[in-house]
PDB file of N, CA and C in Angstrom:
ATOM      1  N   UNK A   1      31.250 207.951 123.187  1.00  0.00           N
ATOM      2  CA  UNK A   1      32.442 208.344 122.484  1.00  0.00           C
ATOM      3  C   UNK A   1      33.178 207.118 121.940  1.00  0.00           C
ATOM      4  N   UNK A   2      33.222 206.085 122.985  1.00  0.00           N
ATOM      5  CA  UNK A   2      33.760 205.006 122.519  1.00  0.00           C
ATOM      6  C   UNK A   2      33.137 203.881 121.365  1.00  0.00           C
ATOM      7  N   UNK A   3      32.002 204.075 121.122  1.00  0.00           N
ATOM      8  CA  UNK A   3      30.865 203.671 120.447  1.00  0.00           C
ATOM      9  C   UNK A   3      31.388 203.994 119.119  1.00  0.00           C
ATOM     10  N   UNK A   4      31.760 205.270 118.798  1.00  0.00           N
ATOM     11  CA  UNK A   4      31.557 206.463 117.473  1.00  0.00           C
ATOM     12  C   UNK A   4      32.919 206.081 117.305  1.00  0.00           C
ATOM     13  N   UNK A   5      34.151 205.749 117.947  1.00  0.00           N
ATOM     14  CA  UNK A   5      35.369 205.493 117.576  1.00  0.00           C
ATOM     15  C   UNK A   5      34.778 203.558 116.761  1.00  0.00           C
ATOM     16  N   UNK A   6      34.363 203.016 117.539  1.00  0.00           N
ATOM     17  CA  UNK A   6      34.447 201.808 117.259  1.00  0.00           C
ATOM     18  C   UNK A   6      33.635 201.840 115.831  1.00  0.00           C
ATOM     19  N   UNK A   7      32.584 202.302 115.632  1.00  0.00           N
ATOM     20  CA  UNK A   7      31.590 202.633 114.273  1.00  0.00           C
ATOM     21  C   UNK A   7      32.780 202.550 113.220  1.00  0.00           C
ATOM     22  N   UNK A   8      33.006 204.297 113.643  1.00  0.00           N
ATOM     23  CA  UNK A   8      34.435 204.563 112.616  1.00  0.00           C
ATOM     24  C   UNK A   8      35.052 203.661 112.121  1.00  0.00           C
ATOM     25  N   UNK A   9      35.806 202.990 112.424  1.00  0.00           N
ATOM     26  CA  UNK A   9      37.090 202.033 112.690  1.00  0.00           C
ATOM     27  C   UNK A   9      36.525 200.317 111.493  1.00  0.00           C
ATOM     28  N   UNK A  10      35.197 200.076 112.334  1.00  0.00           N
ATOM     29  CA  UNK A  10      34.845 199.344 111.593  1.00  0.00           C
ATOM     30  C   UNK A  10      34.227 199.273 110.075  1.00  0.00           C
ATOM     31  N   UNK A  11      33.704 200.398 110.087  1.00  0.00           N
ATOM     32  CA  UNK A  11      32.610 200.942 108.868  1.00  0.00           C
ATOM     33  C   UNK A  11      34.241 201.189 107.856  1.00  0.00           C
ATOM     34  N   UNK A  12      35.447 201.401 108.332  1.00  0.00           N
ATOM     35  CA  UNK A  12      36.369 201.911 107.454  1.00  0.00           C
ATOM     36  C   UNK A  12      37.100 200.357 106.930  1.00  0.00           C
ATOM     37  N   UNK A  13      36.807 199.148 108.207  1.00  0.00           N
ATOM     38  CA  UNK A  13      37.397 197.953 107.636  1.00  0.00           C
ATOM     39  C   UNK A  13      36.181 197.505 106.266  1.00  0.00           C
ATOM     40  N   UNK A  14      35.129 197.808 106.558  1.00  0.00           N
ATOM     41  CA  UNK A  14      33.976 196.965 105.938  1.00  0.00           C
ATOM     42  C   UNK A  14      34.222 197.797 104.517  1.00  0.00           C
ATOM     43  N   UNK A  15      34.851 198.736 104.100  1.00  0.00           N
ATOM     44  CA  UNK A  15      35.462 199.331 102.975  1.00  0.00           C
ATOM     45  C   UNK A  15      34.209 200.389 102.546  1.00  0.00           C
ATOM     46  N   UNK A  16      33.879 201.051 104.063  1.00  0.00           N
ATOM     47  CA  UNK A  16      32.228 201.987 103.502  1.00  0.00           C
ATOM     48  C   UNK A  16      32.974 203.180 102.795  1.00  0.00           C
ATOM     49  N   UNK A  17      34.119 203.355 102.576  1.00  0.00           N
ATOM     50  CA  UNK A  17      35.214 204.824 102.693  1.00  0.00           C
ATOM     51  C   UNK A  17      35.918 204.695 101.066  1.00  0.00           C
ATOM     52  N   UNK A  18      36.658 203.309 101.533  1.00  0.00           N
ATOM     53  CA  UNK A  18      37.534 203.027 100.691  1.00  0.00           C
ATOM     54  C   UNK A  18      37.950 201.385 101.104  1.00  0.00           C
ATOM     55  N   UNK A  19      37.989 200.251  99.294  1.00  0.00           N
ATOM     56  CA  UNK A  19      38.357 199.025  99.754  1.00  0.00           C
ATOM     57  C   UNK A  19      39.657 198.844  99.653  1.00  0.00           C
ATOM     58  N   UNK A  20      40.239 198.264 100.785  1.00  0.00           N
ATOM     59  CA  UNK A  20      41.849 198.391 100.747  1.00  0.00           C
ATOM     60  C   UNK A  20      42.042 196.638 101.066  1.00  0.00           C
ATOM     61  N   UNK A  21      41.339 195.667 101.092  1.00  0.00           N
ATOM     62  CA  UNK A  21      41.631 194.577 101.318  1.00  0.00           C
ATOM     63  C   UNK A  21      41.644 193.408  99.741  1.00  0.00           C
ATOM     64  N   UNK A  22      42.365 192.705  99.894  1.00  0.00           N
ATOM     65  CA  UNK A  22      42.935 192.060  98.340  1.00  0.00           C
ATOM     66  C   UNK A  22      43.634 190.839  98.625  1.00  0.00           C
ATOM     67  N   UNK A  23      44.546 190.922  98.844  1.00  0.00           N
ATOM     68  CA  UNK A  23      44.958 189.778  98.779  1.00  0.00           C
ATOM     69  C   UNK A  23      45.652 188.880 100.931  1.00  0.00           C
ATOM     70  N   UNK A  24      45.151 189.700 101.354  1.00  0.00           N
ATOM     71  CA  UNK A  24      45.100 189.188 103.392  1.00  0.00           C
ATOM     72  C   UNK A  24      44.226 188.759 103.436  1.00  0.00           C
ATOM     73  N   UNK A  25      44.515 187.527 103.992  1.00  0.00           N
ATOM     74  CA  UNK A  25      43.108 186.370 103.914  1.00  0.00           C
ATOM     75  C   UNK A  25      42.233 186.878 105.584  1.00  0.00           C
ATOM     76  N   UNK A  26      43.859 186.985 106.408  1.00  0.00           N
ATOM     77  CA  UNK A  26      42.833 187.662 107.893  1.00  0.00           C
ATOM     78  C   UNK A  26      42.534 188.699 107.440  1.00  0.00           C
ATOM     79  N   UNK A  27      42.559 189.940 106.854  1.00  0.00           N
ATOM     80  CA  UNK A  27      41.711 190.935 107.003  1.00  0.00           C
ATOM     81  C   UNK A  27      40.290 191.099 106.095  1.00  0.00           C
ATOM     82  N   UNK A  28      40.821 190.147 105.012  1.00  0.00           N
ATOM     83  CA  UNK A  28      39.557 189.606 104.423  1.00  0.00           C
ATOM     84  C   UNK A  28      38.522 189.399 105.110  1.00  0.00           C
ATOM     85  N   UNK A  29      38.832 187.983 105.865  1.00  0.00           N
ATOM     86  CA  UNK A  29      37.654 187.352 106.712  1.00  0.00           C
ATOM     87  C   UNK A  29      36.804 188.476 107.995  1.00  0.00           C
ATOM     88  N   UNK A  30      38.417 189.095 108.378  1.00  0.00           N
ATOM     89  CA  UNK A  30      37.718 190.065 109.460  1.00  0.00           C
ATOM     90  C   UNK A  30      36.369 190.938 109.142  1.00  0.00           C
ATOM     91  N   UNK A  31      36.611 191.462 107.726  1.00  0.00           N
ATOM     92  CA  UNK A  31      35.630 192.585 106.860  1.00  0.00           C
ATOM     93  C   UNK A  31      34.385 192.132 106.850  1.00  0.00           C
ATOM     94  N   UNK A  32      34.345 190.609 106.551  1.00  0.00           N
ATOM     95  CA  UNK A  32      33.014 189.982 106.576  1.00  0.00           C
ATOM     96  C   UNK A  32      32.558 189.439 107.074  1.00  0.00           C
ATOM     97  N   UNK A  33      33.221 189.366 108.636  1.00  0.00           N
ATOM     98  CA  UNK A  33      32.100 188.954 109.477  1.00  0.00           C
ATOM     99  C   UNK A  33      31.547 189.965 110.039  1.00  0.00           C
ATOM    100  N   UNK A  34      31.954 191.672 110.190  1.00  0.00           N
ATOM    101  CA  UNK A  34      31.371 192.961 110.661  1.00  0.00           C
ATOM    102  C   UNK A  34      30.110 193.272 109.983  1.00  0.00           C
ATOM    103  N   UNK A  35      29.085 193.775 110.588  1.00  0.00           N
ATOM    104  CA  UNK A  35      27.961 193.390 109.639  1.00  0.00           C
ATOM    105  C   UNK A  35      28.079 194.770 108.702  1.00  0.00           C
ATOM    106  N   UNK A  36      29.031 196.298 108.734  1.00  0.00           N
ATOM    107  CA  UNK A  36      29.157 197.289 108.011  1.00  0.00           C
ATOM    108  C   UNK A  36      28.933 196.375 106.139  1.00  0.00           C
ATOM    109  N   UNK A  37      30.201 195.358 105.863  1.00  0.00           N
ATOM    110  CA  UNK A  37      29.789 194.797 104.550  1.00  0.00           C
ATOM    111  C   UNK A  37      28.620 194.387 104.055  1.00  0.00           C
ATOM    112  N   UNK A  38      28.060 193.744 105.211  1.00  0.00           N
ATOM    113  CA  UNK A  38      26.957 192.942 104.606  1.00  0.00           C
ATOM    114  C   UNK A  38      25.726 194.211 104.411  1.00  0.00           C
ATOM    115  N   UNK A  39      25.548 195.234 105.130  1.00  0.00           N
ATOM    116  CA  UNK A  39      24.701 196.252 104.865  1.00  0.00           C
ATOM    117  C   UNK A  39      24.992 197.042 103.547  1.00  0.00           C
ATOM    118  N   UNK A  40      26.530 197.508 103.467  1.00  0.00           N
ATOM    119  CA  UNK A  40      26.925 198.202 102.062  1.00  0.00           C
ATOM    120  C   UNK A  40      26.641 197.636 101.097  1.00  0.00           C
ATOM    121  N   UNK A  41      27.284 196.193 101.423  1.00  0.00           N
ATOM    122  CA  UNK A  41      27.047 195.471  99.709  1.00  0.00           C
ATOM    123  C   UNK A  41      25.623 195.321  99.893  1.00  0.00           C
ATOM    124  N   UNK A  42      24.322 195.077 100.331  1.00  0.00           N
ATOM    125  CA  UNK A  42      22.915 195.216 100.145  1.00  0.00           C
ATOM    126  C   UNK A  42      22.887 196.615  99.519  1.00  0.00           C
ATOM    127  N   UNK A  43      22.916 197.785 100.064  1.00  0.00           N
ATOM    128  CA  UNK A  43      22.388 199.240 100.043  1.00  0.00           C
ATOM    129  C   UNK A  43      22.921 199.161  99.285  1.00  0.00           C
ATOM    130  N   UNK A  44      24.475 199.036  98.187  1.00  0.00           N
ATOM    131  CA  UNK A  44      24.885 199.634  97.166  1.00  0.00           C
ATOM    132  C   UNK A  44      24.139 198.335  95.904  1.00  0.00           C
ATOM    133  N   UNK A  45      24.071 197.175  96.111  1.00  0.00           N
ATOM    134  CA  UNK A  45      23.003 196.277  94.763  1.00  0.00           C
ATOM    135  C   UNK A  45      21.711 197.017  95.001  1.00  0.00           C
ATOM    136  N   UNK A  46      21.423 198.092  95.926  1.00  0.00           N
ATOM    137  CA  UNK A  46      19.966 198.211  95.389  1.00  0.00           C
ATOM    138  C   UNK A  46      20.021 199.845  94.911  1.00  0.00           C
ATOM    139  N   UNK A  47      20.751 200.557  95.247  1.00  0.00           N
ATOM    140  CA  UNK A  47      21.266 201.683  94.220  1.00  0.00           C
ATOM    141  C   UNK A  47      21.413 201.589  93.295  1.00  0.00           C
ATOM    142  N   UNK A  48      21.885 200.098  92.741  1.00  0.00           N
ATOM    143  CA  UNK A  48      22.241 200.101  91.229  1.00  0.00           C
ATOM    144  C   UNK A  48      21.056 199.114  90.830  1.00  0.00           C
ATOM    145  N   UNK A  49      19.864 199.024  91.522  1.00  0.00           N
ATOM    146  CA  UNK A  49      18.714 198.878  90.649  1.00  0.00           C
ATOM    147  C   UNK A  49      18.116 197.245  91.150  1.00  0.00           C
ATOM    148  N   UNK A  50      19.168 196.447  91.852  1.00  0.00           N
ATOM    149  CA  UNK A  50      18.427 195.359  92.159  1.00  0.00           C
ATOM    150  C   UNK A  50      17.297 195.230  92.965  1.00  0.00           C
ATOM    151  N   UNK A  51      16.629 193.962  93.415  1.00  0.00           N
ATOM    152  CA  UNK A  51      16.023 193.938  93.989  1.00  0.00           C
ATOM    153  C   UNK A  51      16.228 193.518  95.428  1.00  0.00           C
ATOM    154  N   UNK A  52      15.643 193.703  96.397  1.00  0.00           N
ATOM    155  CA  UNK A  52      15.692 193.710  97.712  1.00  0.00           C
ATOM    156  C   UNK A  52      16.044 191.747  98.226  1.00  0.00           C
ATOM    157  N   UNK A  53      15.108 191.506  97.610  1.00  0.00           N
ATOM    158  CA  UNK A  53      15.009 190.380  97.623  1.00  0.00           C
ATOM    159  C   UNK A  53      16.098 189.382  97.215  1.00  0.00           C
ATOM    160  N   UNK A  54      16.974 189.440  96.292  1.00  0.00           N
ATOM    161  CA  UNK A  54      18.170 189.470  95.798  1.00  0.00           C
ATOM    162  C   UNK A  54      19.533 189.363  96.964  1.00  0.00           C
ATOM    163  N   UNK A  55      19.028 190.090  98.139  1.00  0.00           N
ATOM    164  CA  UNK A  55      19.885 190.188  99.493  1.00  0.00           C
ATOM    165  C   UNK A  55      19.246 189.557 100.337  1.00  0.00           C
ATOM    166  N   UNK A  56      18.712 188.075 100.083  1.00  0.00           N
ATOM    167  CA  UNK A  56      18.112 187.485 101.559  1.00  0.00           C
ATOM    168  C   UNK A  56      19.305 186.867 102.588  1.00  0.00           C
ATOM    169  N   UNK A  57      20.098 186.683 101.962  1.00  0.00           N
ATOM    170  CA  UNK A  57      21.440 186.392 103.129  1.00  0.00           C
ATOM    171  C   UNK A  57      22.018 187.640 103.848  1.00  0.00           C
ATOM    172  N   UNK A  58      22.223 188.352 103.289  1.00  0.00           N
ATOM    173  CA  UNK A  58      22.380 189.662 103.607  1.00  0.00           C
ATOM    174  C   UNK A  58      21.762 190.552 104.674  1.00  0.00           C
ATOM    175  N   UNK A  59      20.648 189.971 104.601  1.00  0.00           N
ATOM    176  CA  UNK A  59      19.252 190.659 105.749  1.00  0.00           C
ATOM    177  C   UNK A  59      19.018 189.581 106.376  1.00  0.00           C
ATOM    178  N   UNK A  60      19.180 188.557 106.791  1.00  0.00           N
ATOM    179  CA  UNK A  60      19.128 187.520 106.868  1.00  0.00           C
ATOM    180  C   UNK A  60      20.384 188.047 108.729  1.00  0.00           C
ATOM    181  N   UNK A  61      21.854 188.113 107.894  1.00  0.00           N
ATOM    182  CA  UNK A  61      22.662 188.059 108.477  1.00  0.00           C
ATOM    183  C   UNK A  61      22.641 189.738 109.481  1.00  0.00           C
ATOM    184  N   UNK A  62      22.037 190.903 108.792  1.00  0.00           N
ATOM    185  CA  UNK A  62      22.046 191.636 109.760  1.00  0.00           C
ATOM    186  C   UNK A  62      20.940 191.155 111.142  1.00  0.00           C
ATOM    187  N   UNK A  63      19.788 190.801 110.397  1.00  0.00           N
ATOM    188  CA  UNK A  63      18.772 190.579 111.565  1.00  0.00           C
ATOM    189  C   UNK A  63      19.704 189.708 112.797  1.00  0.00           C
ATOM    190  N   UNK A  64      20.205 188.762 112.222  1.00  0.00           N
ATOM    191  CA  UNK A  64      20.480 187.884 113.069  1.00  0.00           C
ATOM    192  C   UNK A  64      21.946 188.954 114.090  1.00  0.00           C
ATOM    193  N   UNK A  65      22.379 189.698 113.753  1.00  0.00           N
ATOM    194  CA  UNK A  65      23.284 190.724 114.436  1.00  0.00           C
ATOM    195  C   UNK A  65      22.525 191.379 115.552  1.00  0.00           C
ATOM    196  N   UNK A  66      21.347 192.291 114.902  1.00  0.00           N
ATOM    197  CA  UNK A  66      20.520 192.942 115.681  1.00  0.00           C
ATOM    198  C   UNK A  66      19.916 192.310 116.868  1.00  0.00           C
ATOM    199  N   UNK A  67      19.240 191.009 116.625  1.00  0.00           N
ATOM    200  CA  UNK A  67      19.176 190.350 117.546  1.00  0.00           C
ATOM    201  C   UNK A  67      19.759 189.682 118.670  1.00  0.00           C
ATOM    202  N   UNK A  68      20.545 189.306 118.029  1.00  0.00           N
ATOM    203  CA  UNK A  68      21.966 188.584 119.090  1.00  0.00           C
ATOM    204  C   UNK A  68      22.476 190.416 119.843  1.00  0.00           C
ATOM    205  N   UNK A  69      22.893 191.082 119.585  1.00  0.00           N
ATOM    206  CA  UNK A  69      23.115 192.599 120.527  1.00  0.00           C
ATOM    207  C   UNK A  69      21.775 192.817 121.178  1.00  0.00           C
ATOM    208  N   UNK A  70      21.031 192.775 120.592  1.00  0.00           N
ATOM    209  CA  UNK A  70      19.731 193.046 121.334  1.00  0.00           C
ATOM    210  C   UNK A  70      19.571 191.957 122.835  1.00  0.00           C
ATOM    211  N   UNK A  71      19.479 190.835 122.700  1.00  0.00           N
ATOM    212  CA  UNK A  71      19.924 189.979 124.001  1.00  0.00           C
ATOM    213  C   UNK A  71      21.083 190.319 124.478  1.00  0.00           C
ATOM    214  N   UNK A  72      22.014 190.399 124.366  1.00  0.00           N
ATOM    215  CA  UNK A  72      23.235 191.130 125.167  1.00  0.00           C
ATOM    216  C   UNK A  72      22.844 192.130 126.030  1.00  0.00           C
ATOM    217  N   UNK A  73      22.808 193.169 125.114  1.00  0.00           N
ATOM    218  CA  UNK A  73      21.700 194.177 125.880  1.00  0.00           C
ATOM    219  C   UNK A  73      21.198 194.233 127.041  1.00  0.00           C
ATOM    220  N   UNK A  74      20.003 193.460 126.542  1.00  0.00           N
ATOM    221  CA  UNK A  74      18.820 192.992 127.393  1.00  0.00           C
ATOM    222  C   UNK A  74      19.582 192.594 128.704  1.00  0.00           C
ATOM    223  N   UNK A  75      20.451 191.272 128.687  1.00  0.00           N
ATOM    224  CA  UNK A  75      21.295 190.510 129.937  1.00  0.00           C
ATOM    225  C   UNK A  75      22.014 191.511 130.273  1.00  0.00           C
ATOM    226  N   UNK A  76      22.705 192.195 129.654  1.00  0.00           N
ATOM    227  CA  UNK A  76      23.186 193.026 130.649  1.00  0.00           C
ATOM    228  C   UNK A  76      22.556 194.426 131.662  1.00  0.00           C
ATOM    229  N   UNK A  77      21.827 195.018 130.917  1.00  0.00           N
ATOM    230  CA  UNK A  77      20.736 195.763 131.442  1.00  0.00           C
ATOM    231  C   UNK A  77      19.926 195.058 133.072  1.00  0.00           C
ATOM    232  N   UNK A  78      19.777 193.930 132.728  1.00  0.00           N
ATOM    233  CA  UNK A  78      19.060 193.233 133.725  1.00  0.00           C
ATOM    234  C   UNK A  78      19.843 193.013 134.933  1.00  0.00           C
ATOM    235  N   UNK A  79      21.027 192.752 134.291  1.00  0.00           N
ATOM    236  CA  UNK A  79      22.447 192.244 135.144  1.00  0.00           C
ATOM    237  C   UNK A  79      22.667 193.648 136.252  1.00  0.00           C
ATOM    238  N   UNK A  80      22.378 194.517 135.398  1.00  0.00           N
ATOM    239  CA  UNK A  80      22.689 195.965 136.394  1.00  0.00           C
ATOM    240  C   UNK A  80      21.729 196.116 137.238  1.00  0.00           C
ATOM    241  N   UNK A  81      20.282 195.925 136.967  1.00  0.00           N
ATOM    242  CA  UNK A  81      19.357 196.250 136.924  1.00  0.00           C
ATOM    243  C   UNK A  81      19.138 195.826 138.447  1.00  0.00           C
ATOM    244  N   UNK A  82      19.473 194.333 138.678  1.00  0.00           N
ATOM    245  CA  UNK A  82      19.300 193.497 139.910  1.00  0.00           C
ATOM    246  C   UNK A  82      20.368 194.020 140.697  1.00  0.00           C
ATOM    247  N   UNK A  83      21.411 194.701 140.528  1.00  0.00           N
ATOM    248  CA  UNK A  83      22.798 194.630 141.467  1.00  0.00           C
ATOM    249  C   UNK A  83      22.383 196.098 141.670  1.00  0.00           C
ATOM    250  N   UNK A  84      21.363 197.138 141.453  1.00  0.00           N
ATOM    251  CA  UNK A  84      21.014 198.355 141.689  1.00  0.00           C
ATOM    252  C   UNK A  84      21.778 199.644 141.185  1.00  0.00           C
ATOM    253  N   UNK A  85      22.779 199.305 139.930  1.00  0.00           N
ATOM    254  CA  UNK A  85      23.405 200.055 139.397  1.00  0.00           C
ATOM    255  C   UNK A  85      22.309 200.952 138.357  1.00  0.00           C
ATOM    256  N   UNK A  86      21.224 200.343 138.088  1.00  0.00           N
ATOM    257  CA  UNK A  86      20.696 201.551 137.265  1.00  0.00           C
ATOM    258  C   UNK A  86      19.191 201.968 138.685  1.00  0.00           C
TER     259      UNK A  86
END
């Protein structure tokens, strides 16, 4: 539940809804370090016909998201794992 609030919340800063950021330099910066932007602005240049390839920073920067949560994950999973919580 808390997951689907946090999605929400962010996917609405990253402007997947509506862009409301302009001239706030913090909420600027906040938008783009969430990886919601960096996926939209990919998925919407290739709706309008670009190429994939065109977004290597872009994919670049989600992988490197996925991964870094993915070790989190992992350490914490393990972390439980040894203390007999799962």
């Amino acid at each position: 539940m808390a997951a689907t609030g946090i999605y929400t919340i962010t996917s609405i800063l990253a402007g997947c809804f509506i862009s409301f950021t302009g001239s706030n330099k913090i909420l600027d910066t906040i938008c783009n370090v969430i990886p919601q932007k960096a996926y939209m602005t990919m998925s919407q240049g290739i709706e309008n016909g670009s190429s994939i390839f065109k977004f290597k920073g872009e994919l670049i920067y989600l992988f490197v998201w996925i991964v870094a949560l993915w070790f989190i994950g992992s350490f914490i999973t393990n972390k439980k794992v040894k203390k007999g919580v799962y």
